[in-house]
Protein backbone atom coordinates (compact mmCIF):
# COMPACT_ATOMS: atom_id res chain seq x y z
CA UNK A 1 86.47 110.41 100.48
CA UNK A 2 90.43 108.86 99.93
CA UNK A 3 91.26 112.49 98.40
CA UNK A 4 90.20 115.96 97.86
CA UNK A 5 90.06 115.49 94.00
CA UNK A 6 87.53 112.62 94.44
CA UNK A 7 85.71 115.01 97.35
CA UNK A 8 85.35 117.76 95.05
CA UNK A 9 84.12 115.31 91.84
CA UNK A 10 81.36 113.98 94.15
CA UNK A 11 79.98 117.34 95.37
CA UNK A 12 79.63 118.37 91.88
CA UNK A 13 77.66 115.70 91.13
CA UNK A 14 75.58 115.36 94.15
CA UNK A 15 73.70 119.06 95.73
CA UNK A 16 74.15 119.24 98.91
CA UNK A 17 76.68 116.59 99.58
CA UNK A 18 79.64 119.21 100.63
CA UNK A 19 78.23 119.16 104.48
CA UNK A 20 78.72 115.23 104.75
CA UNK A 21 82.16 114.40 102.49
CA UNK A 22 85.36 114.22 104.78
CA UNK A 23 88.34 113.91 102.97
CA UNK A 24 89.89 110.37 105.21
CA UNK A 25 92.66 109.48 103.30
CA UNK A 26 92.91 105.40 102.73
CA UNK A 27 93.31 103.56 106.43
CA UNK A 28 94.40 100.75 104.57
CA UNK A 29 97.49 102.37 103.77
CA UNK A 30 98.35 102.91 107.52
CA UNK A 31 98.53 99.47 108.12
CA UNK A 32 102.57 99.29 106.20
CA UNK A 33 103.59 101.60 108.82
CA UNK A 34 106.75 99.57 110.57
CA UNK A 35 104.61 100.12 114.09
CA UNK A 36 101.74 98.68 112.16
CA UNK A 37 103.29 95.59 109.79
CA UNK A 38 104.36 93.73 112.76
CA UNK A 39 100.94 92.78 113.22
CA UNK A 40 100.46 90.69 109.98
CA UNK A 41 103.88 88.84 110.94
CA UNK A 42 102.46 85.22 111.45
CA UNK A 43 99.79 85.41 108.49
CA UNK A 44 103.15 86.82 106.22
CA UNK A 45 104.82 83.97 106.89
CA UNK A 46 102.48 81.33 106.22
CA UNK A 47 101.71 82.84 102.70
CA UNK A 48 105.40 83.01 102.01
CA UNK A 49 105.83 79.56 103.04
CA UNK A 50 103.21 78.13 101.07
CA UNK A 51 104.09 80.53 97.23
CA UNK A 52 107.73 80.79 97.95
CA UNK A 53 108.20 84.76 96.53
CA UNK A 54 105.07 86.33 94.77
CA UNK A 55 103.79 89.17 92.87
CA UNK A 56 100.73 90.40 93.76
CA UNK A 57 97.82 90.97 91.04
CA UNK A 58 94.93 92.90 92.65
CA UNK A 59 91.51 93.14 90.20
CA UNK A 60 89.06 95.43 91.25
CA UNK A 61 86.39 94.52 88.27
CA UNK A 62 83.03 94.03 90.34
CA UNK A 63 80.38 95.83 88.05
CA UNK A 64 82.00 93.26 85.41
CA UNK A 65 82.40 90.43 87.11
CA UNK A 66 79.90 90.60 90.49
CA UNK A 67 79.72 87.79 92.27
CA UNK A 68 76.77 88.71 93.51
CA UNK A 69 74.77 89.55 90.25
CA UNK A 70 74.84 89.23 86.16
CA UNK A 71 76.41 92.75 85.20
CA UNK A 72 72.76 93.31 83.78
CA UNK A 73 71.36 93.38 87.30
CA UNK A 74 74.06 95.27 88.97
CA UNK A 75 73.15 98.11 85.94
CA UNK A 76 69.64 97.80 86.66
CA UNK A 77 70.39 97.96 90.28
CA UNK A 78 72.01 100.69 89.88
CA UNK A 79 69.33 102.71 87.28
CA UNK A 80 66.38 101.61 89.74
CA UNK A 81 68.28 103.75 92.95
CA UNK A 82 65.16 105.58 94.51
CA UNK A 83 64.36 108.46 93.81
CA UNK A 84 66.75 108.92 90.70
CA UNK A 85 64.96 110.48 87.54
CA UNK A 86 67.41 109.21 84.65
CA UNK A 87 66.33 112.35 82.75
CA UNK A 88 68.02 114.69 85.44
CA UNK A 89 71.38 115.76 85.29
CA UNK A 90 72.30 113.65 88.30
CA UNK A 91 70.54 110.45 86.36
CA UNK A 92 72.42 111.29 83.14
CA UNK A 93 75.66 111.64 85.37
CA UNK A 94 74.96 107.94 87.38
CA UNK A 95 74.14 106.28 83.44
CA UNK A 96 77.84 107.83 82.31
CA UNK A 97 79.86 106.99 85.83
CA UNK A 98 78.64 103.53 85.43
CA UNK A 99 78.80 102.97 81.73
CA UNK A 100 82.42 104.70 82.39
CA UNK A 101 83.13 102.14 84.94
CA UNK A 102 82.46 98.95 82.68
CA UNK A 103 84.23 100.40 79.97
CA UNK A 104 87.20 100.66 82.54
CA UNK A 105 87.11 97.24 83.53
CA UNK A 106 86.88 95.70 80.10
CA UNK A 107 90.37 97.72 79.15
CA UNK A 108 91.48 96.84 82.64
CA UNK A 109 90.78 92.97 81.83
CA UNK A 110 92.05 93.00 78.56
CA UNK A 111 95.39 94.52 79.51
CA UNK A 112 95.67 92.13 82.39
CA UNK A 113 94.88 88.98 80.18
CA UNK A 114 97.69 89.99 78.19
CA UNK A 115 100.10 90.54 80.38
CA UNK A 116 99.52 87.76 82.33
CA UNK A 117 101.42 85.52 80.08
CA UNK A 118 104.45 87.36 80.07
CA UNK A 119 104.64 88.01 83.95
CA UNK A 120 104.68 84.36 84.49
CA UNK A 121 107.22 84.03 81.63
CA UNK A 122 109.60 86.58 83.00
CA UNK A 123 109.20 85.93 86.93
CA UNK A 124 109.04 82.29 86.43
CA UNK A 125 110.35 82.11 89.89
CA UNK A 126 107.70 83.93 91.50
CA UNK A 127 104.12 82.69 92.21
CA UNK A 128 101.59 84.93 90.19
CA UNK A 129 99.11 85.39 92.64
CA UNK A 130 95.79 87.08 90.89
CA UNK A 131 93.77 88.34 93.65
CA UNK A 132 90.17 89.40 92.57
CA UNK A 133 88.22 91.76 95.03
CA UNK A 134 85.82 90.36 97.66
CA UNK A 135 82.78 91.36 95.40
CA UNK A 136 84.28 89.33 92.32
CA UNK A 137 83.35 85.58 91.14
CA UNK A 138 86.40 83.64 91.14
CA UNK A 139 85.27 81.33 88.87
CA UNK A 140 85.49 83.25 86.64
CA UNK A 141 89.07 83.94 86.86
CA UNK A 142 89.58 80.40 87.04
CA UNK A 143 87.92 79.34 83.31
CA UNK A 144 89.75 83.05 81.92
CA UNK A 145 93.29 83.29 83.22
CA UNK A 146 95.69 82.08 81.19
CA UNK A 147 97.07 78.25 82.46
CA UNK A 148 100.71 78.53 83.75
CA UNK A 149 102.41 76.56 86.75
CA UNK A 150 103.11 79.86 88.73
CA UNK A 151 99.81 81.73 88.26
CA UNK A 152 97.17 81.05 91.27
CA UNK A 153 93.69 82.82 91.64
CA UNK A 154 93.49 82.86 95.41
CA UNK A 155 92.41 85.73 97.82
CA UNK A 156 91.64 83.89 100.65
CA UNK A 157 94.38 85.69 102.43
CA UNK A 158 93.88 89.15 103.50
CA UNK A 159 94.97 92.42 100.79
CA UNK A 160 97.17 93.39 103.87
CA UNK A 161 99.44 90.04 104.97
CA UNK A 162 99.36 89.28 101.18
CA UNK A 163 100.37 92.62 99.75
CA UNK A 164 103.02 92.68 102.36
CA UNK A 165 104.06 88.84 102.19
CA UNK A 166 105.06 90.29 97.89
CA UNK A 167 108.05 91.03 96.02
């Protein structure tokens, strides 16, 4: 788990789970350690060469936008787990963590639609680079973003060199 609070939330909801939940931390994080950063030199520069200065958009919306499956299927996927009786407390909790989740993402998308606009306005200078996560269709953040010069839908880089190639 990345943190005791998400730890603890899990072995509530799952019996039995306590005895195989480490609390890790995020690796990831790790990686902007000065010993570390020097590692991502080359790719840094190449990204900053080719955007000039950037901000950094990350989306994490996959049970939305799965570029895998329609959201439908990804629910379905998700209610069809063996050996998960809907009617048990542990069902009823999966049904609300996921219905939770798309709710999430729809506030998260509409918040980032709107300030898209404005970011690009006010950082004209800066490339706008909107990232989605691995498990998202680009596409559609190609027909949905809104069209300015500075704003590219690109993660074809890695999170690390690009997060630390960013204003």
């Amino acid at each position: 788990a990345p943190g005791q609070e998400y730890a603890d939330r899990f072995v509530e909801a799952v019996p039995g789970a306590k005895e195989c939940i480490a609390v890790t931390g995020n690796p990831r994080t790790d990686l902007f350690r000065p010993q570390f950063a020097g590692i991502f030199a080359d790719e840094v520069d190449a990204l900053r060469k080719r955007f000039g200065r950037t901000i950094l958009v990350c989306t994490n919306l996959g049970a939305w936008n799965s570029g895998y499956h329609p959201p439908g299927m990804v629910f379905y996927t998700v209610l069809e787990a063996p050996g998960l009786d809907l009617e048990s407390p542990r069902g009823l909790w999966t049904i609300d963590v996921y219905k939770g989740e798309v709710e999430s993402e729809v506030r998260n998308w509409r918040a980032l639609h709107a300030a898209l606009p404005t970011l690009a306005s006010n950082f004209s200078s800066h490339t706008i680079i909107l990232r989605p996560h691995p498990v998202e269709n680009n596409e559609t953040w190609s027909h949905l973003v809104p069209s300015s010069p500075n704003i590219v839908v690109s993660n074809a880089a890695g999170l690390v060199p690009q997060m630390l190639a960013a204003d």
